[in-house]
Protein backbone atom coordinates (compact mmCIF):
# COMPACT_ATOMS: atom_id res chain seq x y z
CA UNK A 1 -88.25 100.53 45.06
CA UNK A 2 -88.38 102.01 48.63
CA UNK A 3 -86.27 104.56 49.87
CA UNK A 4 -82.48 103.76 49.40
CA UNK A 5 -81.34 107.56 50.10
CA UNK A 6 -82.00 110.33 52.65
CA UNK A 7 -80.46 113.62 53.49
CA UNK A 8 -77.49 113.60 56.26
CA UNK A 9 -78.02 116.72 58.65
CA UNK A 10 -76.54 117.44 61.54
CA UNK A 11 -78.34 117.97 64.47
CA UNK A 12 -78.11 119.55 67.71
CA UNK A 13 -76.07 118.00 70.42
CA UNK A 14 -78.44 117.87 73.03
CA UNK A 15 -79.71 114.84 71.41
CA UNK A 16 -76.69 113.30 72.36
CA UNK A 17 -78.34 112.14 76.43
CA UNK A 18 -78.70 108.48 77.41
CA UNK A 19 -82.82 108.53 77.01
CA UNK A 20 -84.70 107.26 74.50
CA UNK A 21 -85.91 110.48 72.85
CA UNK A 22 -82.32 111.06 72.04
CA UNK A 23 -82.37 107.86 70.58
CA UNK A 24 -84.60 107.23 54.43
CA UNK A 25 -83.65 106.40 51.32
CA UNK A 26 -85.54 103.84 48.70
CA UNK A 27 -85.40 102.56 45.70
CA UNK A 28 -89.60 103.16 45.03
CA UNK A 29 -91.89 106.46 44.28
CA UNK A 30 -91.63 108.25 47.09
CA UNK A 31 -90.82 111.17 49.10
CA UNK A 32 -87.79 112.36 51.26
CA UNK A 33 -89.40 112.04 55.05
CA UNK A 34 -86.64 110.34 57.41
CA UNK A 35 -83.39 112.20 57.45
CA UNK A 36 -80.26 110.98 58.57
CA UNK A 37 -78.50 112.53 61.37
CA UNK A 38 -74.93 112.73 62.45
CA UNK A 39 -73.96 113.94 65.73
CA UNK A 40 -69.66 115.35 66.14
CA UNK A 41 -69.12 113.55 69.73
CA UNK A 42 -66.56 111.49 71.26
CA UNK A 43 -81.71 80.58 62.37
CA UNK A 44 -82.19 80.81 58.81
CA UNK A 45 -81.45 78.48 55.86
CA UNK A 46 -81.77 79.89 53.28
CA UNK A 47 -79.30 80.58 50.56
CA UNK A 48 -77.34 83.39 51.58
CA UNK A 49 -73.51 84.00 51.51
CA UNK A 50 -70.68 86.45 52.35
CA UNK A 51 -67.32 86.79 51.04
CA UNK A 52 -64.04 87.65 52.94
CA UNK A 53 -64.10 91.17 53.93
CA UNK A 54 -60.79 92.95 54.95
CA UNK A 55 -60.34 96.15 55.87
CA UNK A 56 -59.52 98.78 55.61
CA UNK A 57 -59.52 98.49 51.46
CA UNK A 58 -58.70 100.81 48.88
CA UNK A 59 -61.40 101.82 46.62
CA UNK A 60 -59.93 100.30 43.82
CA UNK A 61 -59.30 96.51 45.41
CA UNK A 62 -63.13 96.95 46.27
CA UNK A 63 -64.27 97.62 43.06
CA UNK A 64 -62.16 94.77 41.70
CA UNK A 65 -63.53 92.28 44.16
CA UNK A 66 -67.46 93.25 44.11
CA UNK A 67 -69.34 90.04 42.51
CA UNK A 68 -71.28 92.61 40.79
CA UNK A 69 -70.87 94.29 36.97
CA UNK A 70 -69.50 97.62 36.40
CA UNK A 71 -71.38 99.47 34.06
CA UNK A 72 -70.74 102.08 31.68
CA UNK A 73 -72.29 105.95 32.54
CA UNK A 74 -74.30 105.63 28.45
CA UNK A 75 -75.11 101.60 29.03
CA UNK A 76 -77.29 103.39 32.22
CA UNK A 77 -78.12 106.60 30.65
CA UNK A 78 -80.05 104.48 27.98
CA UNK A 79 -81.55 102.11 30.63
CA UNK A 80 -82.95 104.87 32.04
CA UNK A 81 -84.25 106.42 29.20
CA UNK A 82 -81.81 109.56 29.76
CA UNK A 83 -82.49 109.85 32.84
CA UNK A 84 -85.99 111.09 32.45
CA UNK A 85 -88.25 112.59 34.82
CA UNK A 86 -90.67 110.19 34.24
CA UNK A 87 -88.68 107.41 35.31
CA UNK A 88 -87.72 108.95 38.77
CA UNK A 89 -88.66 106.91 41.34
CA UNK A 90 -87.28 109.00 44.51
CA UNK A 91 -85.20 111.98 45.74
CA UNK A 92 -83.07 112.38 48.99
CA UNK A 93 -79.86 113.32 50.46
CA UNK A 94 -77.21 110.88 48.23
CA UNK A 95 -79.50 111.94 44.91
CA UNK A 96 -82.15 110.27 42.86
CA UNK A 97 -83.71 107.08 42.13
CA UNK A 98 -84.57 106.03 38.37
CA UNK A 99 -86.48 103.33 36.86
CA UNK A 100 -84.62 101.72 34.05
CA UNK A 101 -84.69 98.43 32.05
CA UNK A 102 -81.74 95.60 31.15
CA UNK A 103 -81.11 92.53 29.42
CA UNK A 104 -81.99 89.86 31.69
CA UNK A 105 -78.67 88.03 30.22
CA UNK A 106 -76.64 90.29 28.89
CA UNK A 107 -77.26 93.40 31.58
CA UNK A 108 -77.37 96.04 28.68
CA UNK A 109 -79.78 98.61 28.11
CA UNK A 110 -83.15 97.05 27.38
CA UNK A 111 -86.67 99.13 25.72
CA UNK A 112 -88.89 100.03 28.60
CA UNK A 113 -91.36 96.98 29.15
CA UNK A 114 -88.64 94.39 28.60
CA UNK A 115 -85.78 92.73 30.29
CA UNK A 116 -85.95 93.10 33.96
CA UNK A 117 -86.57 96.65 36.05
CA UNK A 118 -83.87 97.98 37.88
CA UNK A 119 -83.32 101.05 39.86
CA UNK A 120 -80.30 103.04 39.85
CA UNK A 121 -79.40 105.44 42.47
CA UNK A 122 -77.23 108.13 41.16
CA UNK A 123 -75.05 110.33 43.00
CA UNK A 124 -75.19 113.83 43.42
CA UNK A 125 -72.10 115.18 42.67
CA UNK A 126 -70.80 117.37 45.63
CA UNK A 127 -70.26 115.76 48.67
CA UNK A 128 -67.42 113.29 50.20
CA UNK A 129 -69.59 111.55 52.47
CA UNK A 130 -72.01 110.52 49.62
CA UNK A 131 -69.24 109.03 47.88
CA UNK A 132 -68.09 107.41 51.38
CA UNK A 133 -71.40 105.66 51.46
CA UNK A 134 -71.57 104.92 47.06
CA UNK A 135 -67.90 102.89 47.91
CA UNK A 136 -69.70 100.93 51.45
CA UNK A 137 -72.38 100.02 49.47
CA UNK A 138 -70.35 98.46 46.69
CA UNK A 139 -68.00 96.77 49.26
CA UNK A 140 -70.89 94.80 51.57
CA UNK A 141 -73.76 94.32 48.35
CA UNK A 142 -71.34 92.83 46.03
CA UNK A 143 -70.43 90.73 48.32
CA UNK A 144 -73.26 90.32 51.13
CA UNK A 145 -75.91 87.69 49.69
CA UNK A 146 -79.12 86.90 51.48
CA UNK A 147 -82.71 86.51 50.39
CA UNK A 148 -83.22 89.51 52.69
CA UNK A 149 -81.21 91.79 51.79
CA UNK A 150 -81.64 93.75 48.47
CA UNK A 151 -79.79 92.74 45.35
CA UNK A 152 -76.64 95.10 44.12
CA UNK A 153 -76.48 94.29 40.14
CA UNK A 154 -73.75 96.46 39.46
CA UNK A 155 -71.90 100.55 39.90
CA UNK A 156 -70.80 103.01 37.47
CA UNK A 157 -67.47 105.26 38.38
CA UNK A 158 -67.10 107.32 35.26
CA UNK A 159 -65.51 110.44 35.54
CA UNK A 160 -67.79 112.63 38.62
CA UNK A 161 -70.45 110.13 37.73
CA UNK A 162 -70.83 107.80 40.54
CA UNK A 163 -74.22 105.39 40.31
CA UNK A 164 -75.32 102.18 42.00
CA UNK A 165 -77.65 99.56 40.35
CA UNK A 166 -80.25 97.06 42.49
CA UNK A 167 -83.05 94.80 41.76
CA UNK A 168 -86.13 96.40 41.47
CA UNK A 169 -88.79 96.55 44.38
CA UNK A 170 -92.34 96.67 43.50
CA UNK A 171 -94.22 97.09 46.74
CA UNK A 172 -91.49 100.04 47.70
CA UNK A 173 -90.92 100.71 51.16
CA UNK A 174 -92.51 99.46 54.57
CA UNK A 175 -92.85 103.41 55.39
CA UNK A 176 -94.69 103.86 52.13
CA UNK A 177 -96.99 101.05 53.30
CA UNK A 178 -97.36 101.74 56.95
CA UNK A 179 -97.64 106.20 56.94
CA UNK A 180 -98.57 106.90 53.85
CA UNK A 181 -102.01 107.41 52.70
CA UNK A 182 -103.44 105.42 49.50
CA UNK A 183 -102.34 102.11 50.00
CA UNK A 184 -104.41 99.50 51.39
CA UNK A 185 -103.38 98.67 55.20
CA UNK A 186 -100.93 96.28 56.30
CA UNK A 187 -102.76 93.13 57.70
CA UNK A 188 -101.17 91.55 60.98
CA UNK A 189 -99.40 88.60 58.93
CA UNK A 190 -98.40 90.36 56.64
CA UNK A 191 -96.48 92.74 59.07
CA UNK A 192 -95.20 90.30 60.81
CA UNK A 193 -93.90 88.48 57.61
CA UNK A 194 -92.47 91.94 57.37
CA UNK A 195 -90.66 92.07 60.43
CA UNK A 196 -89.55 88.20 60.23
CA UNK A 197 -87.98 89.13 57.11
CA UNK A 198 -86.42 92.30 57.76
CA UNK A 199 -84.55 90.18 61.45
CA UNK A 200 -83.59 87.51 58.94
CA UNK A 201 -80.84 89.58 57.44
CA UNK A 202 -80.34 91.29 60.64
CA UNK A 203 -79.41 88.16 62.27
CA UNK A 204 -77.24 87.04 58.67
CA UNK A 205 -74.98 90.27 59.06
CA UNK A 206 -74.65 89.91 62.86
CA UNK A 207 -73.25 86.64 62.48
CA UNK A 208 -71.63 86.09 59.78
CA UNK A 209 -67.88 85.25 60.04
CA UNK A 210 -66.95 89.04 59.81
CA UNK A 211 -69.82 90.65 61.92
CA UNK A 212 -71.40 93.42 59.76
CA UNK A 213 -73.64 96.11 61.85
CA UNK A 214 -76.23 97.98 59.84
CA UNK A 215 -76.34 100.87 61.70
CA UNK A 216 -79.21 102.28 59.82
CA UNK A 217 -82.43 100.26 60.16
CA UNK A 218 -85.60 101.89 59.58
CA UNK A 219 -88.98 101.91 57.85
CA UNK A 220 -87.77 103.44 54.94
CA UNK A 221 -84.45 101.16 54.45
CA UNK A 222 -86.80 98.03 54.59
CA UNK A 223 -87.91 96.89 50.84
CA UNK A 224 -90.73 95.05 49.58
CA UNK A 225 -91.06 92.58 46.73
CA UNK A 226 -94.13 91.48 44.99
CA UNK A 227 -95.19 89.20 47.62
CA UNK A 228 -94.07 91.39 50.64
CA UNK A 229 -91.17 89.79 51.46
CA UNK A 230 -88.53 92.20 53.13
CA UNK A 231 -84.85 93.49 52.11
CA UNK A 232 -82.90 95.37 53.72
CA UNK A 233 -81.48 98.68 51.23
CA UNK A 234 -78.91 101.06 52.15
CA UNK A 235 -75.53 100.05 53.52
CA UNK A 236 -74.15 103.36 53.19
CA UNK A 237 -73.57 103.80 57.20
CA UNK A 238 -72.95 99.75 57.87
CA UNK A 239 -69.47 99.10 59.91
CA UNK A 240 -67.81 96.53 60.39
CA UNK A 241 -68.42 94.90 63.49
CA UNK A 242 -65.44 94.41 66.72
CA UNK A 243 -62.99 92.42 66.43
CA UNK A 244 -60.68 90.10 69.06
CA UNK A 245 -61.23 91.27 72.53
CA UNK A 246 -62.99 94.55 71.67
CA UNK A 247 -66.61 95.28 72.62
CA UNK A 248 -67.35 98.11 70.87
CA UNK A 249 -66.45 100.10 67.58
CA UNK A 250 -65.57 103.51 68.21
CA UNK A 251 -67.19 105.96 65.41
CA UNK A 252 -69.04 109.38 64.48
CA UNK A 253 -72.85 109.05 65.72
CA UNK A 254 -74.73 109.09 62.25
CA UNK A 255 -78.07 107.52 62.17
CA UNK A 256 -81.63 108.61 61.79
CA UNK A 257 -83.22 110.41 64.79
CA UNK A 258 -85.38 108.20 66.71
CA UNK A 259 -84.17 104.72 65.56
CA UNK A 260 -80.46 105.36 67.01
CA UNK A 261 -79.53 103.44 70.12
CA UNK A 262 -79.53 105.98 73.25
CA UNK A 263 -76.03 104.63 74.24
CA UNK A 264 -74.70 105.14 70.44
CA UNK A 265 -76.15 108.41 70.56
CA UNK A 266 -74.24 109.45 73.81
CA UNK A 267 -70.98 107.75 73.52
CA UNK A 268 -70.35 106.95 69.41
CA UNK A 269 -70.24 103.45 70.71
CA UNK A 270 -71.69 101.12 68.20
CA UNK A 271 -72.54 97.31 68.63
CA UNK A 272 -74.84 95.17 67.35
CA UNK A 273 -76.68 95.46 69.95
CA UNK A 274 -77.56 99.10 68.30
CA UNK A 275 -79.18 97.67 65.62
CA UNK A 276 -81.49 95.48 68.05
CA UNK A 277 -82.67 98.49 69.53
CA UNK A 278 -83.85 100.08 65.69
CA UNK A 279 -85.09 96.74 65.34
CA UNK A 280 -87.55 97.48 68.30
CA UNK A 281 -88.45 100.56 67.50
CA UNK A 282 -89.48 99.04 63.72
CA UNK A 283 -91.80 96.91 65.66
CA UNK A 284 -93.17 99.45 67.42
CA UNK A 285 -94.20 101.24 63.86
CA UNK A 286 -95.41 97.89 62.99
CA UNK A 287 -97.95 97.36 66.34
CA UNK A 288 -98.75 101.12 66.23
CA UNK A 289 -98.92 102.47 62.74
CA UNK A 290 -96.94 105.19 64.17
CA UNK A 291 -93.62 106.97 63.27
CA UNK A 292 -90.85 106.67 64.99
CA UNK A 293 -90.80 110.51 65.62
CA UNK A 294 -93.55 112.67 64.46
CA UNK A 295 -93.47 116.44 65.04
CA UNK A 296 -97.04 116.83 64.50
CA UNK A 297 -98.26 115.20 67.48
CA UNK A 298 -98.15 116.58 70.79
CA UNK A 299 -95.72 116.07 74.12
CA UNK A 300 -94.54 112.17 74.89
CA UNK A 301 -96.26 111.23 71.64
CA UNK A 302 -93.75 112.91 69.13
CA UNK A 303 -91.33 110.13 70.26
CA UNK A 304 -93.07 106.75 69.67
CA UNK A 305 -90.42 104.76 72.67
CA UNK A 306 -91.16 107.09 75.18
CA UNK A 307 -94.95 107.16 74.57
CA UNK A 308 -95.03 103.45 73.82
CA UNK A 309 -93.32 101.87 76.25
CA UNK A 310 -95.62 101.90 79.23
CA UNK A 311 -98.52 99.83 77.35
CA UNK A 312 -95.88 97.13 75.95
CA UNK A 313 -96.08 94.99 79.26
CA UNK A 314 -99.69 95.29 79.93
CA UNK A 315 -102.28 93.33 77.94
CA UNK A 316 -104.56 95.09 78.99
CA UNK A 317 -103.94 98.33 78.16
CA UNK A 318 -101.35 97.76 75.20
CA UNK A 319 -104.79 98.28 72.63
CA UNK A 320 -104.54 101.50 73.51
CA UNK A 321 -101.04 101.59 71.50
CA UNK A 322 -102.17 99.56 68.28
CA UNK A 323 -102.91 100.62 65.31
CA UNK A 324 -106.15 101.53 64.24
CA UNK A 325 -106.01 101.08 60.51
CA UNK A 326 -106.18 97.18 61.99
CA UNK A 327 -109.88 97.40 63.04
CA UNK A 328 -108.76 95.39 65.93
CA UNK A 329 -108.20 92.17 63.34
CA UNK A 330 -105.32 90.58 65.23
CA UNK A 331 -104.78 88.08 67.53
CA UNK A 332 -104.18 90.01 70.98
CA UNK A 333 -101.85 87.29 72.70
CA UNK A 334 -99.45 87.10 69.32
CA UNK A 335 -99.63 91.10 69.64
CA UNK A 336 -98.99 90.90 73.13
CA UNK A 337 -96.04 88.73 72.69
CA UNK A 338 -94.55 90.69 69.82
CA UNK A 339 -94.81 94.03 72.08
CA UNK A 340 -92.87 92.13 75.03
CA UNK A 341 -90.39 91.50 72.49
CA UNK A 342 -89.94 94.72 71.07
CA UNK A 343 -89.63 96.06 74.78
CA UNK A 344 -86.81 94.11 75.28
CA UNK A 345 -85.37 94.99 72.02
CA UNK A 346 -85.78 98.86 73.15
CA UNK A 347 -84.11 98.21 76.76
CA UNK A 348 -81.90 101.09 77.63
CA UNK A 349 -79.52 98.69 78.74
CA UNK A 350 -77.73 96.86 75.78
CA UNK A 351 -77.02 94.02 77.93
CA UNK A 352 -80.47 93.36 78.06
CA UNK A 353 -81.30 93.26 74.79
CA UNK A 354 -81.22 89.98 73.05
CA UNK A 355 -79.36 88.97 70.17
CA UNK A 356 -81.31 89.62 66.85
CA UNK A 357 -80.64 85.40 66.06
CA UNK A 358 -83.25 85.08 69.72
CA UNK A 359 -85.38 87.76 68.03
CA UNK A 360 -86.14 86.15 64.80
CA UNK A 361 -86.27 82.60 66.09
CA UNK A 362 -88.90 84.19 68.48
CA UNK A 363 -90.94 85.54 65.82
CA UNK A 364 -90.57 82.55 63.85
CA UNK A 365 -92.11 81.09 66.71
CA UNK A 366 -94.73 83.36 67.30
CA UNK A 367 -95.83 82.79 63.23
CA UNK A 368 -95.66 78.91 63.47
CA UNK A 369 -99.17 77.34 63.09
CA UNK A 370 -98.65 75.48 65.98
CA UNK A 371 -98.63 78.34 68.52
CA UNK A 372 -101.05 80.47 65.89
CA UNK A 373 -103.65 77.64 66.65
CA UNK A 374 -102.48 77.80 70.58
CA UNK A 375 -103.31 81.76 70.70
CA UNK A 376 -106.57 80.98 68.76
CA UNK A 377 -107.71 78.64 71.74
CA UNK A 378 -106.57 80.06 74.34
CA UNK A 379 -107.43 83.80 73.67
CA UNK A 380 -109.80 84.60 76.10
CA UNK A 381 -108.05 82.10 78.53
CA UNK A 382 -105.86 83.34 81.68
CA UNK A 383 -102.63 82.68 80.35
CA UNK A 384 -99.59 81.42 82.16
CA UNK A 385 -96.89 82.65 79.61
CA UNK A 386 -95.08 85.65 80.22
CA UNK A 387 -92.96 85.97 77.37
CA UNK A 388 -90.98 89.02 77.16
CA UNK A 389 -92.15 90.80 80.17
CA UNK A 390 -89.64 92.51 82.41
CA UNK A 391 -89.84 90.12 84.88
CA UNK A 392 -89.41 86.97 82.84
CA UNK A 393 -87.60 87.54 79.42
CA UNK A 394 -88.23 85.10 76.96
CA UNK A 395 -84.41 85.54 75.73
CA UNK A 396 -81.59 83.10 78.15
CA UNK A 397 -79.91 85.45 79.93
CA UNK A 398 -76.88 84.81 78.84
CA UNK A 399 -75.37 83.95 75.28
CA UNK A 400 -72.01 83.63 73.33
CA UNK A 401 -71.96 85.08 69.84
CA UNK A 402 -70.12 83.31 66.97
CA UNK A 403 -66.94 85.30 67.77
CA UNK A 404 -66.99 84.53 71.47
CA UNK A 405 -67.88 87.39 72.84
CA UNK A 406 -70.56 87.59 75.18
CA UNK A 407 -74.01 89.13 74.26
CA UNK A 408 -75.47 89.24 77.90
């Protein structure tokens, strides 16, 4: 199912400086490649809900409150098939990944080939923080519901054994699809249904009643379905969001390298407005087919913001900064707009960055046949838009949020 673990290291503090070099776990076969980091420093209807969630809770009044089933250590043991080899679907830094089988009705173990697939993440057993993020996980999924987000079924906490159970993800993860070789190349809708999907349940945690911030979005934390339809995986690092007059929650930088907000990264000050800017940098991997920091290239490249950002206001130069594996098939105005958003997404100034509800309606926009047939026409036309360029933002400058603060 995608990547719904990856290893926590911690990394050196010079990271921690306001610039944007400063600023993977899945549920699918694949391979350990984005690795958390921690750093010791001071619009859509769909059906989706989210229950009350108080804090701080005790473990216990969480797992007596998660919507979800609690099942036995042997009732997943003989899902899994013993937890065989050959039904591990991933590795990282919280443990491994298993494919296993259930009783569509009755959630018990099922033979392989019937009921429905789930995967179950199972914890290694040394390690507070891993159990820190096991009991997050269980608090927001079995409560959190969205089409976008992935599905908790149910936990185990037997004894040292501590396991988590989703919905199974065919397609894996959008890293799998986008830097991985093998699998056939992400066309331009189908991206951007990617990235739609993935600012849908952005936008639902954001603002819902009790603002939940992610605090880990990435390639690798963004699931697939059969039909490519996104979910976000992994709420291990998600915080709840400020509260009253405050602007800001105060906590330990953790993150993945590359994706953090600069001003997270430097201060431990996390808003929501942290997970726009991972948002941006997503888009970036989506327009470029490039990782969001790749040791193997050379100077500016290795960090995809600092290399990318001079093309994103230029149309005529922002080719140079698109993927190949599109043989040019996308429309260059809907590319064009969809880089001027991500540049605003990755402004170094939080302030400036919109709120992920102006994002998605945006790209909503952007993917609605009425302006699809508009780009068509007018595509070799002088155009008069400037959506999302520095100079004229396509976001209102100002905004309230649903708990009255301002999102400027």
């Amino acid at each position: 199912m995608g990547n719904c673990f990856g290893s926590s290291a911690r990394v050196d503090a010079s990271l921690s400086t306001p610039s944007a070099s400063a600023a993977s776990r899945v549920l699918s076969k694949t391979s350990n490649s984005s690795d958390r980091s921690s750093i010791s420093i001071p619009s859509y209807s769909g059906k989706s809900s989210i229950d009350s969630l108080p804090t701080p809770r005790s473990e216990a009044e969480i797992l007596s409150s998660a919507n979800v089933k609690s099942f036995s250590f042997n009732e997943l043991k003989n899902a899994t098939r013993n937890f065989r080899p050959d039904s591990l679907l991933g590795e990282g830094g919280f443990g491994y990944v298993f494919k296993g089988w259930i009783d569509e009705n009755t959630l018990t173990a099922a033979k392989p080939g019937s009921g429905i697939v789930i995967a179950v993440k199972k914890l290694k057993p040394e390690g507070f923080q891993g159990h820190k993020e096991w009991l997050t996980e269980v608090n927001y999924l079995g409560q959190l519901h969205h089409p976008n987000l992935v599905k908790l079924i149910g936990y185990c906490s037997e004894g040292d054994n501590r396991l988590l159970v989703y919905e199974f993800m065919p397609k894996g993860s959008l890293e799998n699809h986008l830097f991985r070789r093998g699998p056939q190349p992400l066309s331009w809708d189908t991206r951007m249904k990617v990235a739609i999907g993935a600012a849908r349940g952005l936008s639902f945690l954001h603002d819902a009643e009790e603002q939940v911030i992610y605090r880990d979005f990435k390639a690798s934390n963004i699931l697939l379905d059969g039909e490519f339809n996104a979910k976000l995986s992994d709420f291990g690092l998600a915080k709840a969001g400020p509260t009253g007059d405050r602007t800001h929650v105060s906590t330990q930088v953790m993150g993945t390298q590359g994706y953090a907000a600069p001003e997270y990264v430097a201060t431990g000050r996390l808003t929501a407005k942290s997970d726009v800017y991972s948002f941006g940098v997503v888009l970036l991997e989506l327009l470029s087919g490039r990782r969001a920091v790749d040791k193997m290239k050379v100077g500016i490249e290795q960090n995809l913001v600092d290399w990318a950002k001079p093309y994103l206001g230029d149309k005529r130069r922002l080719f140079r900064i698109m993927d190949i594996k599109l043989e040019g098939q996308y429309p260059q105005k809907g590319a064009f707009s969809t880089a001027s958003i991500a540049l605003q997404c990755i402004s170094h100034e939080p302030k400036l960055r919109p709120r992920m509800a102006e994002v998605l309606t945006k790209l909503e926009e952007l993917q609605s046949p009425k302006v699809a047939s508009r780009h068509s026409i007018s595509e070799n036309r002088p155009s008069t838009d400037s959506i999302g360029t520095p100079s004229a933002s396509p976001f209102p400058s100002h905004q309230k949020s649903r708990h009255g603060r301002e999102t400027k």
